[in-house]
N, C-alpha and C. Protein backbone atom coordinates (compact mmCIF):
# COMPACT_ATOMS: atom_id res chain seq x y z
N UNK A 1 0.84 -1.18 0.00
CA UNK A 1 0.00 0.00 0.00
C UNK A 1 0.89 1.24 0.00
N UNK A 2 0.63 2.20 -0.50
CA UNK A 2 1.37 3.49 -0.67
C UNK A 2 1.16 4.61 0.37
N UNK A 3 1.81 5.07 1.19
CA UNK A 3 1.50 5.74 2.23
C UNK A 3 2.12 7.01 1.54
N UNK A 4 1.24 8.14 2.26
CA UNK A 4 1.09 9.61 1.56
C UNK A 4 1.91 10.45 2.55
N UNK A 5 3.20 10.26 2.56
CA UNK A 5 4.15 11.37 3.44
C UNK A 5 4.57 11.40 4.42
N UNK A 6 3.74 10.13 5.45
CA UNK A 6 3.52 10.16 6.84
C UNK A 6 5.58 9.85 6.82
N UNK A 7 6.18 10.23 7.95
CA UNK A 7 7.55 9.61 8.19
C UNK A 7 7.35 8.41 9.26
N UNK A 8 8.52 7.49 8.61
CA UNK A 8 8.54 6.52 10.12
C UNK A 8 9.94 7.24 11.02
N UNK A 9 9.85 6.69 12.24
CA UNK A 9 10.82 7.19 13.35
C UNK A 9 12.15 7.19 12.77
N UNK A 10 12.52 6.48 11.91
CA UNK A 10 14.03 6.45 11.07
C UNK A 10 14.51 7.18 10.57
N UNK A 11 13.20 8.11 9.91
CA UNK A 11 13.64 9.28 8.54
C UNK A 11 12.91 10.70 9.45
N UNK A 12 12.20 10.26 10.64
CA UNK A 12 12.31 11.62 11.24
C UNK A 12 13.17 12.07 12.09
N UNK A 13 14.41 10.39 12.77
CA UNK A 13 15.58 10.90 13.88
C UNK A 13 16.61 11.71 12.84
N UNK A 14 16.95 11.21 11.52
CA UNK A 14 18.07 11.71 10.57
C UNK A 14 17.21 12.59 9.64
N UNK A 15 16.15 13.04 9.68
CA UNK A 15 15.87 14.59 9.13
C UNK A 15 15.96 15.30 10.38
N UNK A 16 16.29 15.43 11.80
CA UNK A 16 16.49 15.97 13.03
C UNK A 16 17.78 16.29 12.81
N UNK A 17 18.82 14.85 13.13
CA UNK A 17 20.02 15.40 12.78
C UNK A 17 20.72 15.82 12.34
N UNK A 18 19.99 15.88 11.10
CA UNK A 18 20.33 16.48 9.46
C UNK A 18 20.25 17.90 10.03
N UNK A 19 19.16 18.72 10.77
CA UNK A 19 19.31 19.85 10.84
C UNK A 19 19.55 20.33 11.74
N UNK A 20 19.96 19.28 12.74
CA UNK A 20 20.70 19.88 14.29
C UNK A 20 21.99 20.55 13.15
N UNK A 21 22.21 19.37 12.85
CA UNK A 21 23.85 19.69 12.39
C UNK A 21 24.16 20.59 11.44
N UNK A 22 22.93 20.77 10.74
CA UNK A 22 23.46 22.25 9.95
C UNK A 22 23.13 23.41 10.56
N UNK A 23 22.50 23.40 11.78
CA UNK A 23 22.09 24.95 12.29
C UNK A 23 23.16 25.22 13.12
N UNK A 24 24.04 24.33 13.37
CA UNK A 24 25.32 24.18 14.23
C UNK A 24 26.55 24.68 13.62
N UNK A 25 26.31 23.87 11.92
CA UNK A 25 27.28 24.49 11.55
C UNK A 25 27.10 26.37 10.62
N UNK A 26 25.84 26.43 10.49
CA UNK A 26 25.42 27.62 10.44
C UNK A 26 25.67 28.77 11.38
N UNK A 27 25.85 28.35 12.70
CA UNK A 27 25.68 29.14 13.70
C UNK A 27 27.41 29.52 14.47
N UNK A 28 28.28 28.21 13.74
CA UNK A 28 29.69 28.06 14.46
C UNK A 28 30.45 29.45 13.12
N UNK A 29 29.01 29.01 11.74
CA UNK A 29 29.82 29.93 10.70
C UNK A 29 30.10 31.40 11.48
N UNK A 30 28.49 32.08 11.66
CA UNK A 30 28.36 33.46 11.93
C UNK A 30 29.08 33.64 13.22
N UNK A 31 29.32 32.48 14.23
CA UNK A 31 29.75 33.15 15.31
C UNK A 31 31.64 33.45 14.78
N UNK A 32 31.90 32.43 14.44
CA UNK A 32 33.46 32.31 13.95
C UNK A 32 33.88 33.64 13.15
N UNK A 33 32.66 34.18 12.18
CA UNK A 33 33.28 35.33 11.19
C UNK A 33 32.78 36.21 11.96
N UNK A 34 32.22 36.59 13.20
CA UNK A 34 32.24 37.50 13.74
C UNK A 34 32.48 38.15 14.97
N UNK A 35 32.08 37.62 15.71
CA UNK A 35 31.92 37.47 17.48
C UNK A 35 33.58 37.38 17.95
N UNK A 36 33.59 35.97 17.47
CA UNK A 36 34.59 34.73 17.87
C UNK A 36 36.19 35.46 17.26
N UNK A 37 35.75 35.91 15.76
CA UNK A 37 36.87 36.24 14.83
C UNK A 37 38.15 36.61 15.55
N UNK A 38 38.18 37.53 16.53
CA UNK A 38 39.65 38.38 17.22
C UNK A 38 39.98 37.69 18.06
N UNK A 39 39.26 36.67 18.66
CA UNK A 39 39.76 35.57 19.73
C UNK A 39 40.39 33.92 18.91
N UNK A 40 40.28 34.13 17.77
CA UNK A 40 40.69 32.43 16.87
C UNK A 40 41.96 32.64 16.45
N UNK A 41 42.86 32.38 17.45
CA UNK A 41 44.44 32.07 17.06
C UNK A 41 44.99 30.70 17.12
N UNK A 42 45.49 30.52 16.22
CA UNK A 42 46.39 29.55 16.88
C UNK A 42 45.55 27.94 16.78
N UNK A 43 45.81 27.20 18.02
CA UNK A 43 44.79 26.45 17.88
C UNK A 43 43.83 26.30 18.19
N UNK A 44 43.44 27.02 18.55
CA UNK A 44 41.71 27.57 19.00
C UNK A 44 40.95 27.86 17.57
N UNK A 45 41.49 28.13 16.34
CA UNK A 45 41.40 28.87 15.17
C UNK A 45 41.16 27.39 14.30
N UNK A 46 42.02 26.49 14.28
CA UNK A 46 41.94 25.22 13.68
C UNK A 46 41.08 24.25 14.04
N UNK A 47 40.94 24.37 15.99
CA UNK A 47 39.93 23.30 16.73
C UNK A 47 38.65 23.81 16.01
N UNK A 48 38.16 25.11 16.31
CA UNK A 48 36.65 25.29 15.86
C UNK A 48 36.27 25.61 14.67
N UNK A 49 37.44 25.69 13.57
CA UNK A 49 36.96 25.31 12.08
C UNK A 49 36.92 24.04 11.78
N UNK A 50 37.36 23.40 12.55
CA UNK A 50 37.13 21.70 12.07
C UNK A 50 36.48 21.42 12.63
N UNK A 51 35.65 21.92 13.89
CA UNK A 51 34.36 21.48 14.43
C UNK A 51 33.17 21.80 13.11
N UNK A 52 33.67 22.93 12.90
CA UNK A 52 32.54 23.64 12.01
C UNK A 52 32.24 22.91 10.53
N UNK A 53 33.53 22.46 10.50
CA UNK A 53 33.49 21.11 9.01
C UNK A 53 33.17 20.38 9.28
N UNK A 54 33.39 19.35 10.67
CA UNK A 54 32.75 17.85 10.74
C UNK A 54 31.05 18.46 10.93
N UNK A 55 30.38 19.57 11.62
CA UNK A 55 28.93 20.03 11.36
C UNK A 55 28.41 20.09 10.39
N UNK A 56 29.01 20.74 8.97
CA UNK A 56 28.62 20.43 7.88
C UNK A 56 29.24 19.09 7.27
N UNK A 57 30.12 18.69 7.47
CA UNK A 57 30.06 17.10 6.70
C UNK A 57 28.80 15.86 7.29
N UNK A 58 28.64 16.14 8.85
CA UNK A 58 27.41 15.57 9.03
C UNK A 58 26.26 15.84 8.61
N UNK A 59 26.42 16.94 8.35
CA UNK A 59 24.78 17.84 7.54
C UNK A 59 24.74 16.89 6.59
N UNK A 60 25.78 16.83 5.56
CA UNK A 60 25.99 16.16 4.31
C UNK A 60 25.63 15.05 4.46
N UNK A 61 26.13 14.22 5.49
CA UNK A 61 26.21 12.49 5.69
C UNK A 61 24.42 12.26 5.72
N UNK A 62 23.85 13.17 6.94
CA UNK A 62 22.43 13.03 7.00
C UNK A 62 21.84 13.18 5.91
N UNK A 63 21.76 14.18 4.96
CA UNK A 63 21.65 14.58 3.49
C UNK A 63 21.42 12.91 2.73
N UNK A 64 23.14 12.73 2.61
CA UNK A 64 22.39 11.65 1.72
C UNK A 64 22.26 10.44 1.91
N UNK A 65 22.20 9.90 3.63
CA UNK A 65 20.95 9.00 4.09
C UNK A 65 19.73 9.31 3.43
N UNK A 66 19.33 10.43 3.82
CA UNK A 66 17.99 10.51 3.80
C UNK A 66 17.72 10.23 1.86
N UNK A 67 18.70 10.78 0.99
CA UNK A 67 18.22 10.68 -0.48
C UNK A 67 18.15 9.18 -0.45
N UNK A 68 19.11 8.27 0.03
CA UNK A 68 19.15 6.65 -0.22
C UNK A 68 18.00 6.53 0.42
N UNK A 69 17.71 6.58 1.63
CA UNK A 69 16.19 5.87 2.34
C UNK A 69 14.85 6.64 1.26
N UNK A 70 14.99 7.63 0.82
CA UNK A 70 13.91 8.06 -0.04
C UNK A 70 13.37 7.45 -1.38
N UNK A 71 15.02 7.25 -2.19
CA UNK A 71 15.03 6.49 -3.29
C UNK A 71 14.72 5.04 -2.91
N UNK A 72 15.00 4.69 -2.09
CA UNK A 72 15.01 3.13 -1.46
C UNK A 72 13.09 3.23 -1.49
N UNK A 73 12.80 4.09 -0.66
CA UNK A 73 11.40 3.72 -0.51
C UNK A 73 10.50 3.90 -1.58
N UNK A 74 11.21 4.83 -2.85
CA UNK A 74 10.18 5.44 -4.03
C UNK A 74 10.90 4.02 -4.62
N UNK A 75 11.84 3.31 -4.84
CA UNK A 75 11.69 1.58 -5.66
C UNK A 75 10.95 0.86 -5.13
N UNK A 76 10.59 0.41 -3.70
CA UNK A 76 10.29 -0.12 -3.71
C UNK A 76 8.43 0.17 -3.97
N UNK A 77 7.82 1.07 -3.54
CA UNK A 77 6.38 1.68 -4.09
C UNK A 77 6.34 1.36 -5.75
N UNK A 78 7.20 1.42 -6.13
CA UNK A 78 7.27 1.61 -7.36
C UNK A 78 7.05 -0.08 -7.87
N UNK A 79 7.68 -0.58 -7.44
CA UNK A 79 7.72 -2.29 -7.55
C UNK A 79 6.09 -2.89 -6.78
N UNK A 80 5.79 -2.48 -5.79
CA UNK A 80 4.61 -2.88 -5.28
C UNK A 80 3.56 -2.56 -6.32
N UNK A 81 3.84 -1.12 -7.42
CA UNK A 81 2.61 -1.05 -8.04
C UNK A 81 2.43 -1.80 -9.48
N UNK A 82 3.72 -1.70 -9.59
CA UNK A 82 3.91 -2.82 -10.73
C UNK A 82 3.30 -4.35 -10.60
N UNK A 83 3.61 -4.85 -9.40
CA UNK A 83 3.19 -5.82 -9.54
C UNK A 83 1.34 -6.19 -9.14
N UNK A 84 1.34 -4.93 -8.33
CA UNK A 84 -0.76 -4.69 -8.33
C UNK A 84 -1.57 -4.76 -9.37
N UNK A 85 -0.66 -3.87 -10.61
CA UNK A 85 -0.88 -3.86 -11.81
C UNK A 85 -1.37 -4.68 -12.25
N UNK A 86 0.06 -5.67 -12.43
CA UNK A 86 0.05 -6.67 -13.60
C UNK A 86 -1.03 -7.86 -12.56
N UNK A 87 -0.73 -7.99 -11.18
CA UNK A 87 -1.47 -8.96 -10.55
C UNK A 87 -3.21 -8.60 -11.23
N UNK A 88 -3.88 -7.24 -11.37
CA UNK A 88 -5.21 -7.22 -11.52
C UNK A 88 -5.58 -7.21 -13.47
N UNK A 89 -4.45 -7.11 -13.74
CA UNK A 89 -4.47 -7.14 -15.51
C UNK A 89 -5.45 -8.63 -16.06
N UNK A 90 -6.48 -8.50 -16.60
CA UNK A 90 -6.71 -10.12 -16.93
C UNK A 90 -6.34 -10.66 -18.38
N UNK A 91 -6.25 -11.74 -17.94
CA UNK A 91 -5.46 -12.57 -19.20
C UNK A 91 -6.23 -12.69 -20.43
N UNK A 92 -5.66 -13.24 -21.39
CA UNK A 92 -6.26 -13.26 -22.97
C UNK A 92 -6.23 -14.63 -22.89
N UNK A 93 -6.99 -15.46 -23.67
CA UNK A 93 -7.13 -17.17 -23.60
C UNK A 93 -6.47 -17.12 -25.08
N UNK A 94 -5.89 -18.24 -25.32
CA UNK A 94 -5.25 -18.18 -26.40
C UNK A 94 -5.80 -19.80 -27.06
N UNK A 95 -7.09 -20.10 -27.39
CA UNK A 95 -7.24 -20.81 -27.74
C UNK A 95 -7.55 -22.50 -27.40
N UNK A 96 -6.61 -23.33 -28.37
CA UNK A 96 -6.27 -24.61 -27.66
C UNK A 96 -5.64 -24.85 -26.84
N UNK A 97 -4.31 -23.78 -27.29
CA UNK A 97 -3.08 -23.74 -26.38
C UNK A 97 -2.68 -23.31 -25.05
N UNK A 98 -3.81 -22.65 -24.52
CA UNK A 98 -4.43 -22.33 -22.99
C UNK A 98 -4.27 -20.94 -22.97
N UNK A 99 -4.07 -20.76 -21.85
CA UNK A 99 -3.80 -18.95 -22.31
C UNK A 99 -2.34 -18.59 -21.82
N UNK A 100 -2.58 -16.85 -22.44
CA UNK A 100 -1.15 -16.23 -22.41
C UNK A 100 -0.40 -16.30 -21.32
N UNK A 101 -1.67 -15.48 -20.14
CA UNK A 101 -0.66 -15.51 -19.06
C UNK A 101 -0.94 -16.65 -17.38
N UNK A 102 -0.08 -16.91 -16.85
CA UNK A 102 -0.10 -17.67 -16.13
C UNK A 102 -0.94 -17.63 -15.26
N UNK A 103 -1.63 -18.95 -14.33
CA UNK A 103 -2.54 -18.07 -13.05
C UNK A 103 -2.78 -19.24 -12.01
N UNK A 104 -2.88 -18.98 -11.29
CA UNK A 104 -3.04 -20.36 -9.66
C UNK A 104 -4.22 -20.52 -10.21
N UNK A 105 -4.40 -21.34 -9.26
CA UNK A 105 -5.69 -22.22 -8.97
C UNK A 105 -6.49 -21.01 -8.08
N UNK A 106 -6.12 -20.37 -7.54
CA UNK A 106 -7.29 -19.55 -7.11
C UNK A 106 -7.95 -18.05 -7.78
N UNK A 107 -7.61 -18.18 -8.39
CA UNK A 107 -7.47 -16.81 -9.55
C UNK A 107 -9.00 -17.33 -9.92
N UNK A 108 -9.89 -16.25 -10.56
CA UNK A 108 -10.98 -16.35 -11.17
C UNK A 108 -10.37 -16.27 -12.64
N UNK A 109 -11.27 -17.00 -13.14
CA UNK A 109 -11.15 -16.84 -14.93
C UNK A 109 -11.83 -15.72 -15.39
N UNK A 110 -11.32 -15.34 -16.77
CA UNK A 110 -11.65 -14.13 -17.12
C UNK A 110 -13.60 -13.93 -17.42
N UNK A 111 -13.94 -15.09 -17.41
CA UNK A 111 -15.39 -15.18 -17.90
C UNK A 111 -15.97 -14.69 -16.53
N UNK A 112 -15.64 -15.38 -15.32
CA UNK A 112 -16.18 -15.41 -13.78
C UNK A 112 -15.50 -13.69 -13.67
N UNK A 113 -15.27 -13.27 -14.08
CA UNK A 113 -14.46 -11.31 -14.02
C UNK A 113 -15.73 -10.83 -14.41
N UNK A 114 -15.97 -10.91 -15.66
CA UNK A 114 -16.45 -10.33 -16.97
C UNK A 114 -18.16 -10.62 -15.93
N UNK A 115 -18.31 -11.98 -15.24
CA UNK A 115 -19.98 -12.24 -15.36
C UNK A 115 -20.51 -13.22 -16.06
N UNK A 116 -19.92 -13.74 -17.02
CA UNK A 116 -19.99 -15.02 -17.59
C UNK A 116 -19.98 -16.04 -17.25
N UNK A 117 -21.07 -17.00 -17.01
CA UNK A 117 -20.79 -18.57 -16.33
C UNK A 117 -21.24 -19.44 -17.17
């Protein structure tokens, strides 16, 4: 069945952290180029720009979790409808030779579809 947007707990903890971590590194930006700027020598200057990179490389990492779990979930919807499809498609009889497409034993025939007995 195709669900319309709702998130499960998976893709709402890493769309969280996705934006903890960029408002972090958003916030390490403005404080660093401004506030912070006359106090960053040395290694104080290197520690909190590389804080400020691993914030945005996690932004990133969360980023493209979330594109794989998205694409992951639009194949597989995509495969469920395909096969709804073809599962409700009815077959063509082909004669002597039985028909085209395959079907269990519990499948109705196309006549018992149609109303035909």
């Amino acid at each position: 069945m195709l669900d319309c947007g709702m998130l499960e707990a998976g893709d709402q903890r890493r769309r969280w952290f996705g934006t903890l971590s960029l408002i972090i590194a958003l916030g390490m930006l403005f404080w660093g180029e401004t506030v912070l700027k006359p106090y960053l020598t040395g290694r104080g200057f290197v520690c909190f720009w590389l804080g400020c990179f691993l914030a945005t490389f996690f932004a990133l990492l969360f980023a493209l979790l979330d594109f794989r779990a998205i694409r992951r979930k639009s194949m597989n919807q995509r495969r469920q409808l395909v096969e709804q499809t073809l599962k409700n498609l009815p077959c063509e009889e082909t004669g002597a030779d039985g028909m085209m497409c395959s079907r269990t034993a519990g499948d109705a025939s196309a006549e018992d579809r149609r109303g035909i007995n």
